[in-house]
C-alpha atoms as a PDB file:
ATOM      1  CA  UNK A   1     177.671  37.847  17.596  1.00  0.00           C
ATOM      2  CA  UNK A   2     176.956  35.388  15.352  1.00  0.00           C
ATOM      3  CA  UNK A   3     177.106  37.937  12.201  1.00  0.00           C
ATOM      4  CA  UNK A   4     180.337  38.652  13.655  1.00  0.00           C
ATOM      5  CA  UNK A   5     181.957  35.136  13.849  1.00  0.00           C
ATOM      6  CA  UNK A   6     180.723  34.681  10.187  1.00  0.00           C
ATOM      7  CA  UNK A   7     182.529  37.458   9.047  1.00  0.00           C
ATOM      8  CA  UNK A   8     185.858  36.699  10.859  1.00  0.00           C
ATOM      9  CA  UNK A   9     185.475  33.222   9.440  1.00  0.00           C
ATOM     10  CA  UNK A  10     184.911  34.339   5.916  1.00  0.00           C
ATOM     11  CA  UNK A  11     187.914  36.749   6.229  1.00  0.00           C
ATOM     12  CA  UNK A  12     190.256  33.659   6.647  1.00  0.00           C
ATOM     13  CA  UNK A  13     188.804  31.850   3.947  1.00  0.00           C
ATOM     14  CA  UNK A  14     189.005  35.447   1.532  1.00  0.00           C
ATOM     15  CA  UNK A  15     191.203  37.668   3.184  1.00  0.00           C
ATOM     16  CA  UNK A  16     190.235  41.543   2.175  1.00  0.00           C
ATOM     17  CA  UNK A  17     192.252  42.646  -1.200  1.00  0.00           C
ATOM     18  CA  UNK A  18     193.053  46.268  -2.281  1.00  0.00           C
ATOM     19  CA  UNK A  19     191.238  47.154  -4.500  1.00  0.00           C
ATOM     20  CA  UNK A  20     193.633  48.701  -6.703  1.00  0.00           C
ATOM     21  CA  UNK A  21     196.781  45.551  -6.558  1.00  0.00           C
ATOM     22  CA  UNK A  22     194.311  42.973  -4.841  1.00  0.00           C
ATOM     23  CA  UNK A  23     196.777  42.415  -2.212  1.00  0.00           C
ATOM     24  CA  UNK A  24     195.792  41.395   1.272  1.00  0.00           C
ATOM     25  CA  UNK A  25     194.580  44.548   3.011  1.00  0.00           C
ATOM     26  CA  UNK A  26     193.530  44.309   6.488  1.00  0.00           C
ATOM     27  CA  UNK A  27     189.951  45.708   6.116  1.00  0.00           C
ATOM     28  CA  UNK A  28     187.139  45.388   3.411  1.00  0.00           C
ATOM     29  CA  UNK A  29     187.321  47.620   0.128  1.00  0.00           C
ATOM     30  CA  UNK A  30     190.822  49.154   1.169  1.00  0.00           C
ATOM     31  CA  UNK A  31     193.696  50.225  -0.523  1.00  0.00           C
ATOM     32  CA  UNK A  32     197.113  49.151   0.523  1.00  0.00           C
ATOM     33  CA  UNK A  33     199.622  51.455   1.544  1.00  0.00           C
ATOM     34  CA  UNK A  34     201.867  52.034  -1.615  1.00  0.00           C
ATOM     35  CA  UNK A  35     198.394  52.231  -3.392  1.00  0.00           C
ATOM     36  CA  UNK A  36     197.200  55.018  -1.247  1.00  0.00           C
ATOM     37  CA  UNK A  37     200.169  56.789  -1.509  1.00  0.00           C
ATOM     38  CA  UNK A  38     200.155  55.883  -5.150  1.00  0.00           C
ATOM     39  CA  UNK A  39     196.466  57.366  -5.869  1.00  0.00           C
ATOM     40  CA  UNK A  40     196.114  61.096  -6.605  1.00  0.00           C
ATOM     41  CA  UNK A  41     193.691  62.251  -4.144  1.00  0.00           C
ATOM     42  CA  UNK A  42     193.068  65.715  -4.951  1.00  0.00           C
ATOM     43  CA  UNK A  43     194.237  67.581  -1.656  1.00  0.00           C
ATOM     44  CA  UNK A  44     194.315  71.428  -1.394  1.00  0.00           C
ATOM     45  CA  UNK A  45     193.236  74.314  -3.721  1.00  0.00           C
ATOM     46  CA  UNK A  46     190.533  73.500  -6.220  1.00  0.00           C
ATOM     47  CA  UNK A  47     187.888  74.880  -8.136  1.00  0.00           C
ATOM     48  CA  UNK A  48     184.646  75.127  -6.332  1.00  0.00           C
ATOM     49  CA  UNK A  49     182.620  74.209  -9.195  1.00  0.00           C
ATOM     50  CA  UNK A  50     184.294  71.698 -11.268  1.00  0.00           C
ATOM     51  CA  UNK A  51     187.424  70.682  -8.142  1.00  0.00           C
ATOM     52  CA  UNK A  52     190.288  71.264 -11.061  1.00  0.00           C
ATOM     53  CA  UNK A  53     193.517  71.711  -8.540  1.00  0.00           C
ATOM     54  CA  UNK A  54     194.161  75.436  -8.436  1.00  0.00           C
ATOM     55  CA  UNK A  55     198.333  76.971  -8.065  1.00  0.00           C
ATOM     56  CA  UNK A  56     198.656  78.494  -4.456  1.00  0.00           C
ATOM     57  CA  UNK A  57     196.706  78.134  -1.779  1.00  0.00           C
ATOM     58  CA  UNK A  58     192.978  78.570  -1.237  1.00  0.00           C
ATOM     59  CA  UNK A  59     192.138  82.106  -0.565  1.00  0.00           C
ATOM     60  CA  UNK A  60     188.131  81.752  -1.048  1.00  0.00           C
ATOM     61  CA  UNK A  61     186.054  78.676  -0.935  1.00  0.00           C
ATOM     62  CA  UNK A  62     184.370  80.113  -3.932  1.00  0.00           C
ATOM     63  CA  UNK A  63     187.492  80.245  -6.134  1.00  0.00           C
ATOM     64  CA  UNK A  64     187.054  79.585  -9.204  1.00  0.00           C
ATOM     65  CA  UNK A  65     189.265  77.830 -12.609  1.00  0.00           C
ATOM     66  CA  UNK A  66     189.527  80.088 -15.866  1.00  0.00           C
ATOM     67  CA  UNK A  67     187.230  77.462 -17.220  1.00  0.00           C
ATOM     68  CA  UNK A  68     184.657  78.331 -14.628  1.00  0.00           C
ATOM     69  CA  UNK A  69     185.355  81.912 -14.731  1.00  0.00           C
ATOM     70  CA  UNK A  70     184.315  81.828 -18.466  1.00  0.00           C
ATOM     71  CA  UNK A  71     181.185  79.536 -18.721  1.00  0.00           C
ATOM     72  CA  UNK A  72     179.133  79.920 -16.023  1.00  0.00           C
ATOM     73  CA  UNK A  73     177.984  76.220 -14.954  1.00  0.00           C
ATOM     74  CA  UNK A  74     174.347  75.364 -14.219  1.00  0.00           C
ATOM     75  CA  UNK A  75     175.350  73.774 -10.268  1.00  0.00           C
ATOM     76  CA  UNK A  76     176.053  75.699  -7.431  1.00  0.00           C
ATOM     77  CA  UNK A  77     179.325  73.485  -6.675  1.00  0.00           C
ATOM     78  CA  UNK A  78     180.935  70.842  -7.624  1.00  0.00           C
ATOM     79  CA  UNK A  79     183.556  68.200  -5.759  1.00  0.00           C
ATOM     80  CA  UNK A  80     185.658  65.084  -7.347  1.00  0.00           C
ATOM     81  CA  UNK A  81     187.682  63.143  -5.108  1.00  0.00           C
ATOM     82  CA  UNK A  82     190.497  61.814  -7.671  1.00  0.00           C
ATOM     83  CA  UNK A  83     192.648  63.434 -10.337  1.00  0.00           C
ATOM     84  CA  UNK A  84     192.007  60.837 -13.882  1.00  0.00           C
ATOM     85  CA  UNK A  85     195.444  59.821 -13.639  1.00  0.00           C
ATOM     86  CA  UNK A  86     197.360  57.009 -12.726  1.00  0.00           C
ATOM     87  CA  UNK A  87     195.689  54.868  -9.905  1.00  0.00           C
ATOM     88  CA  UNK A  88     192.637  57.564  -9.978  1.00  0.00           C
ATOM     89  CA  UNK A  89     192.174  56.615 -13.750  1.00  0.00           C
ATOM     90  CA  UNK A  90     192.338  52.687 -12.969  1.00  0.00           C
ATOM     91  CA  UNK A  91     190.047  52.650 -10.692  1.00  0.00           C
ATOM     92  CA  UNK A  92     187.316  54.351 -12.784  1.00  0.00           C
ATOM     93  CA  UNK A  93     188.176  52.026 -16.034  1.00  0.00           C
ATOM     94  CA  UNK A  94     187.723  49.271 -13.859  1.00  0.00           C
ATOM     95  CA  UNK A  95     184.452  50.234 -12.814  1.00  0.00           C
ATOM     96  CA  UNK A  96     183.130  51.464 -15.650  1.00  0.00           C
ATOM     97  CA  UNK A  97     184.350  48.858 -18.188  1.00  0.00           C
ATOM     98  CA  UNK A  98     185.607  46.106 -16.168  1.00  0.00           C
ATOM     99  CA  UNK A  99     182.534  45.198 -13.747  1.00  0.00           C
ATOM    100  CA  UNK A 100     184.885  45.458 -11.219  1.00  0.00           C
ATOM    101  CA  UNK A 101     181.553  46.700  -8.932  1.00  0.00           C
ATOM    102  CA  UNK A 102     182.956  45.968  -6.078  1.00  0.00           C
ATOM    103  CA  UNK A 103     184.983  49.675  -6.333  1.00  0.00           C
ATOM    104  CA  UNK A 104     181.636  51.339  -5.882  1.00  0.00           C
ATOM    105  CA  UNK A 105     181.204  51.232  -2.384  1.00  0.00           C
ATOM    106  CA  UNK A 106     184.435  52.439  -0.797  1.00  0.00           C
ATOM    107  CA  UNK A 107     184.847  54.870  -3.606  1.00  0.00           C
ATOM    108  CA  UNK A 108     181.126  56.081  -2.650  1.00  0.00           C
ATOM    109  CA  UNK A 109     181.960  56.691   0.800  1.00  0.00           C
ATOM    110  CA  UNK A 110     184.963  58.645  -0.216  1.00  0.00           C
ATOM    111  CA  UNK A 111     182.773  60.816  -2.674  1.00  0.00           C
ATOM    112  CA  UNK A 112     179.858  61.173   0.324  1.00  0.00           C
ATOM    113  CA  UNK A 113     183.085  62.430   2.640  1.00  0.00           C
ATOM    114  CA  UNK A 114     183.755  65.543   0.213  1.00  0.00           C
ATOM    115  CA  UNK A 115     180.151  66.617  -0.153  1.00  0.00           C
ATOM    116  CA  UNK A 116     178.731  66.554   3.536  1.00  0.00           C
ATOM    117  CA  UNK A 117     178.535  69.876   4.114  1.00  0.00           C
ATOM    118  CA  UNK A 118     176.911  70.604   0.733  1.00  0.00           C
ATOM    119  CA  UNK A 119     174.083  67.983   1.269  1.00  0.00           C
ATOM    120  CA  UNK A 120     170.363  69.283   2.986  1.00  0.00           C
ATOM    121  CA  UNK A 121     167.730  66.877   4.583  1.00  0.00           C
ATOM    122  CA  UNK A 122     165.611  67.695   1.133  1.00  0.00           C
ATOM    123  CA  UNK A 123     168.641  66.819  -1.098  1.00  0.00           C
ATOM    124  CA  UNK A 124     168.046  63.749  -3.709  1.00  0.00           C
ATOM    125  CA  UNK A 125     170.893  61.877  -5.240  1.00  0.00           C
ATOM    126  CA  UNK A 126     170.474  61.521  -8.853  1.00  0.00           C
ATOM    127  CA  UNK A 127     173.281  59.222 -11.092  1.00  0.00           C
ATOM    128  CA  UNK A 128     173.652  60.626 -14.676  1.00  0.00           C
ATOM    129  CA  UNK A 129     171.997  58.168 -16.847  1.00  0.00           C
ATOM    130  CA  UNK A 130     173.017  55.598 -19.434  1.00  0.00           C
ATOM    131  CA  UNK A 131     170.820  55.258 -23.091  1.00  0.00           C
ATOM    132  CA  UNK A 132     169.301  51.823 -22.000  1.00  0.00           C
ATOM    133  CA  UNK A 133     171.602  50.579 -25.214  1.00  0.00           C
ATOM    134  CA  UNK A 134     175.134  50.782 -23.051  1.00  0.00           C
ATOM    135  CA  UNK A 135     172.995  50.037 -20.206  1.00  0.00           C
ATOM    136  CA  UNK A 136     172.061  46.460 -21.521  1.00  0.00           C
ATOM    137  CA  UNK A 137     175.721  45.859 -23.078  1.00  0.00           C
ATOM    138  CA  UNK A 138     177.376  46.601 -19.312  1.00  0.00           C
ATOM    139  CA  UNK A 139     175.130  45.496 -17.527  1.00  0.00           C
ATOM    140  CA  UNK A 140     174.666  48.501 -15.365  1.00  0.00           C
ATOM    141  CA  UNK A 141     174.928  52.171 -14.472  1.00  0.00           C
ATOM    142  CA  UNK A 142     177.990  52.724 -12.279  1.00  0.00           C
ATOM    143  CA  UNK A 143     176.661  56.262 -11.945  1.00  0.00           C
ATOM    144  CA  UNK A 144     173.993  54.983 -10.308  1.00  0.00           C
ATOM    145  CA  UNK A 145     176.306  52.738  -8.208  1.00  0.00           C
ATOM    146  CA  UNK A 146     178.077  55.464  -6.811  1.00  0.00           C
ATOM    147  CA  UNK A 147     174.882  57.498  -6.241  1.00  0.00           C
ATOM    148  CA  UNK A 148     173.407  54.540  -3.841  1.00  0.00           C
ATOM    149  CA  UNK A 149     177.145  54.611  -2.140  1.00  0.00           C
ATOM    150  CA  UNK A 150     176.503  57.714  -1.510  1.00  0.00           C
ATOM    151  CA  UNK A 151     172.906  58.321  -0.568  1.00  0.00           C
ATOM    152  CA  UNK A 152     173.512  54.927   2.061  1.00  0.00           C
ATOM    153  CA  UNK A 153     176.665  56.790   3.794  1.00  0.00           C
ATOM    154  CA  UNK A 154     174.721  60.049   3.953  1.00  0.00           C
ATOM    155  CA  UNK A 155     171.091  58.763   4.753  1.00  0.00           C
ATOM    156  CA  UNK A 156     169.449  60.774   1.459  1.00  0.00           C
ATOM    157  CA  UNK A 157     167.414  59.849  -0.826  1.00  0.00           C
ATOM    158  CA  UNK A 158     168.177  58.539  -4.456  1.00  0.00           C
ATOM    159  CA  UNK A 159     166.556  57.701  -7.285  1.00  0.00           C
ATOM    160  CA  UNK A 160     168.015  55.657 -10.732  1.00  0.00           C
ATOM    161  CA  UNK A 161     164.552  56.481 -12.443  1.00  0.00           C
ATOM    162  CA  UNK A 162     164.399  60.460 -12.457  1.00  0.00           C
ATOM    163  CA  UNK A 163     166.741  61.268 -15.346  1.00  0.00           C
ATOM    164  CA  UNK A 164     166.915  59.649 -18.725  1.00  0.00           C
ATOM    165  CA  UNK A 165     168.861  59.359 -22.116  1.00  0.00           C
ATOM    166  CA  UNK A 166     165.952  58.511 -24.928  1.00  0.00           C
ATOM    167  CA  UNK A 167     168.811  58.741 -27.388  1.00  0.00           C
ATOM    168  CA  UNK A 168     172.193  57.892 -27.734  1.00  0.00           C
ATOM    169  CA  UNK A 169     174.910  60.151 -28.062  1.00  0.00           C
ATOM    170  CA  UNK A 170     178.101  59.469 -30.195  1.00  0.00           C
ATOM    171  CA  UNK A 171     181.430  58.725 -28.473  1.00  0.00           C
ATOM    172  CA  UNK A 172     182.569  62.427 -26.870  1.00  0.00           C
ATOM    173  CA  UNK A 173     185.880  60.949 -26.579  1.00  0.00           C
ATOM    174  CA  UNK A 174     188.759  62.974 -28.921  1.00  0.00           C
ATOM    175  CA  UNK A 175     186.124  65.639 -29.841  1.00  0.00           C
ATOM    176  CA  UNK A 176     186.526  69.687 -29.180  1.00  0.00           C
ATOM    177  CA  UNK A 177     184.470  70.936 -25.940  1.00  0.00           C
ATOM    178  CA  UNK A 178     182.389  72.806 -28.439  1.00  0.00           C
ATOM    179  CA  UNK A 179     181.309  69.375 -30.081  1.00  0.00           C
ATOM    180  CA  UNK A 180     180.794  67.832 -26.637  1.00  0.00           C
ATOM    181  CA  UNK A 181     178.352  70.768 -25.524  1.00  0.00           C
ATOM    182  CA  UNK A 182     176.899  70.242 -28.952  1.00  0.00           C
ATOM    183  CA  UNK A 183     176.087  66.074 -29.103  1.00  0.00           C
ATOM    184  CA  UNK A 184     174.810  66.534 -25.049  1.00  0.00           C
ATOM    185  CA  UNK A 185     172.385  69.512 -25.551  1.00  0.00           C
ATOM    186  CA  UNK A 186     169.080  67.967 -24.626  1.00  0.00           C
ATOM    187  CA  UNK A 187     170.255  64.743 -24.565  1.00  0.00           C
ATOM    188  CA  UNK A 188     169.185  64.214 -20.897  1.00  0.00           C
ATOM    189  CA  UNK A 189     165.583  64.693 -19.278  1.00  0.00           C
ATOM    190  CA  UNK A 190     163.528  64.162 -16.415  1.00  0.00           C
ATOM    191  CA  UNK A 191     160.930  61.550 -16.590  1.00  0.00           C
ATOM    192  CA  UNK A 192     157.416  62.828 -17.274  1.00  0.00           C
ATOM    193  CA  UNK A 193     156.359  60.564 -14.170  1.00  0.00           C
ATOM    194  CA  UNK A 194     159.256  61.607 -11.940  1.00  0.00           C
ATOM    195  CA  UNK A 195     158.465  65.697 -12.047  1.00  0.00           C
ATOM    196  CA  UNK A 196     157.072  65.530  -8.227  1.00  0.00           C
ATOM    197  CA  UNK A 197     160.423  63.414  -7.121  1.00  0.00           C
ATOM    198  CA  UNK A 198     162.602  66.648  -7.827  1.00  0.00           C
ATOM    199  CA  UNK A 199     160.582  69.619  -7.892  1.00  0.00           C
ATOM    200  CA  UNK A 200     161.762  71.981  -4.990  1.00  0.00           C
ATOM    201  CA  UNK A 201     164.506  69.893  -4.432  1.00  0.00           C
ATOM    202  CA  UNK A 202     167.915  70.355  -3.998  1.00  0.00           C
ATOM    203  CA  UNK A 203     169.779  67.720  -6.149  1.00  0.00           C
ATOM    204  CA  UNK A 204     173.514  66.377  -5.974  1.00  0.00           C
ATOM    205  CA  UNK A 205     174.141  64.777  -9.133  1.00  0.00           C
ATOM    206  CA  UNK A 206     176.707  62.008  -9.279  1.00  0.00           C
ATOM    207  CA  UNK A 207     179.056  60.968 -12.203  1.00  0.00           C
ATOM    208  CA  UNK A 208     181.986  58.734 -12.434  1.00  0.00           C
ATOM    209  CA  UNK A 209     184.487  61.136 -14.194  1.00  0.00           C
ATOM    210  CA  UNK A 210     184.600  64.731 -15.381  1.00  0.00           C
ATOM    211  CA  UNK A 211     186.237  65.950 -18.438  1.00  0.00           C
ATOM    212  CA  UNK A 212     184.902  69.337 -20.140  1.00  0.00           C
ATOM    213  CA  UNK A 213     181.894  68.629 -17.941  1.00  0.00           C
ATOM    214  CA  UNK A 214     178.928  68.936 -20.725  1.00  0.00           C
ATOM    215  CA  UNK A 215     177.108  65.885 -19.694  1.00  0.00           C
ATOM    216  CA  UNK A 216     176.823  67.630 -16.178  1.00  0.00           C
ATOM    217  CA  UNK A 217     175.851  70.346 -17.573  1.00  0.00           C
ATOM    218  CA  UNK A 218     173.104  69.039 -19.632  1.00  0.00           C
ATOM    219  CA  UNK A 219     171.709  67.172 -16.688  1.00  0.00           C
ATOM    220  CA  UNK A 220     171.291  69.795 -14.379  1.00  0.00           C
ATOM    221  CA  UNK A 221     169.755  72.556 -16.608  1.00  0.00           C
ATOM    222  CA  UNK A 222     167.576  69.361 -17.284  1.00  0.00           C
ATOM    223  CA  UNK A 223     166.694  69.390 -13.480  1.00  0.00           C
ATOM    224  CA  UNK A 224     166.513  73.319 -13.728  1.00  0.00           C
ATOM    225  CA  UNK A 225     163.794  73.120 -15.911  1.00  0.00           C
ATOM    226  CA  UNK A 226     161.636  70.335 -13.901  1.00  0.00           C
ATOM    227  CA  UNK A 227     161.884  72.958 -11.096  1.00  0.00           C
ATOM    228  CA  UNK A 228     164.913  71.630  -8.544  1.00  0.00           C
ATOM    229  CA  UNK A 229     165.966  74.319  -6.442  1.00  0.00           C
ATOM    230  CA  UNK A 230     169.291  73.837  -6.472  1.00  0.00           C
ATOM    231  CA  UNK A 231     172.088  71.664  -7.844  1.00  0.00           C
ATOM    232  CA  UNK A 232     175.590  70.417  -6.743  1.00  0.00           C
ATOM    233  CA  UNK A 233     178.007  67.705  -8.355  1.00  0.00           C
ATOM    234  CA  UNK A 234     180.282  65.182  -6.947  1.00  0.00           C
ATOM    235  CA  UNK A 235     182.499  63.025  -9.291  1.00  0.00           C
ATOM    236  CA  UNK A 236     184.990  60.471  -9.022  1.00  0.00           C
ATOM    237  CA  UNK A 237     187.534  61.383 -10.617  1.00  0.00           C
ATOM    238  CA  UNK A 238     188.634  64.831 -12.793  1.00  0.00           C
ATOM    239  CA  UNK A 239     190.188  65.503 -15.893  1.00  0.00           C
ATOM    240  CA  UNK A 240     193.229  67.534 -15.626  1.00  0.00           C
ATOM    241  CA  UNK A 241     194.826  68.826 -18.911  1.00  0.00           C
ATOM    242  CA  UNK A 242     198.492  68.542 -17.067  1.00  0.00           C
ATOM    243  CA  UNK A 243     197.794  64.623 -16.144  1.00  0.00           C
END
């Protein structure tokens, strides 16, 4: 009772703000209205792998994008919540570069909603790492934000510590897919120490945004090889070529 007072007391002094206009919302870590209907959810047909929208209507859960369909991926499924557009892209660049942490939460619980029924009692939630370089210069992982969003909403496991970047990797950004697949090959690992944490395991690996989706794919065969059993995604947000 008392928690409760304290909270209804702090809400008049700092009245909830969206999180995309920071206008007064009426509950934590909301969106307003003409945010929400401003924010491109991705609703309907998608990829099962990589959650690209897809034209018509879902015939098969397991449909798949020509992408897809032409490079198999190393994960079993994959699930992003937002298209990187718009308010969908704002809200990432405002994580990622703008310590605006306090998206990671809601967000989180958004990303746990689409992956539910993908999740088992042995699954471990693993953030894609940083190179402890970008690390130090912002301050934090908002992969690994997002993966303790998650792992709280759905009562799972999750560990910051299991996958690493020893090196960096140049900017990916205005490079060919090719190039991409080439600068990430190897480029992530499992810890030496953290073999037991993920052997046998089924993993959901958690990223901010997905573009050609070659740092994904470089972390999971990286889990792959320490022996995980099996290996879903969930982003954020999704590159679209029409967007």
């Amino acid at each position: 009772m008392k928690m409760l007072r304290f909270q209804t007391a702090m809400r008049m002094i700092y009245p909830a703000q969206c999180l995309g206009c920071g206008g007064i919302v009426h509950s934590e870590f909301g969106l307003c209205g003409p945010c929400w209907s401003q924010t491109p959810f991705i609703h309907g047909a998608a990829c099962a792998q990589c959650s690209a929208p897809l034209l018509g209507p879902q015939i098969d859960q397991s449909d798949l994008c020509d992408g897809c369909h032409e490079a198999a991926r190393p994960w079993s499924q994959g699930r992003a919540v937002l298209r990187y557009s718009g308010n969908g892209r704002k809200l990432v660049l405002g994580l990622k570069h703008a310590d605006r942490t306090d998206i990671a939460p809601t967000v989180g619980r958004w990303m746990a909603r689409k992956v539910r029924d993908l999740v088992h009692p042995d699954t471990i939630v693993l953030p894609i790492p940083l190179h402890w370089g970008r690390t130090f210069r912002r301050k934090y992982n908002q992969s690994a934000l997002l993966a303790a969003a998650i792992a709280k909403t759905l009562k799972l496991r999750t560990y910051s510590d299991v996958l690493v970047r020893p090196q960096a990797t140049r900017p990916l950004e205005h490079v060919s897919k090719d190039e991409r697949y080439a600068r990430l090959n190897k480029a992530i690992r499992v810890h030496s120490g953290a073999i037991d944490k993920i052997y046998g395991k089924s993993v959901l690996l958690v990223d901010d945004v997905m573009t050609s989706g070659a740092t994904l794919d470089a972390a999971a065969r990286a889990c792959l090889e320490a022996g995980a059993k099996e290996i879903d995604i969930v982003v954020l947000a999704r590159a679209v070529k029409d967007d």
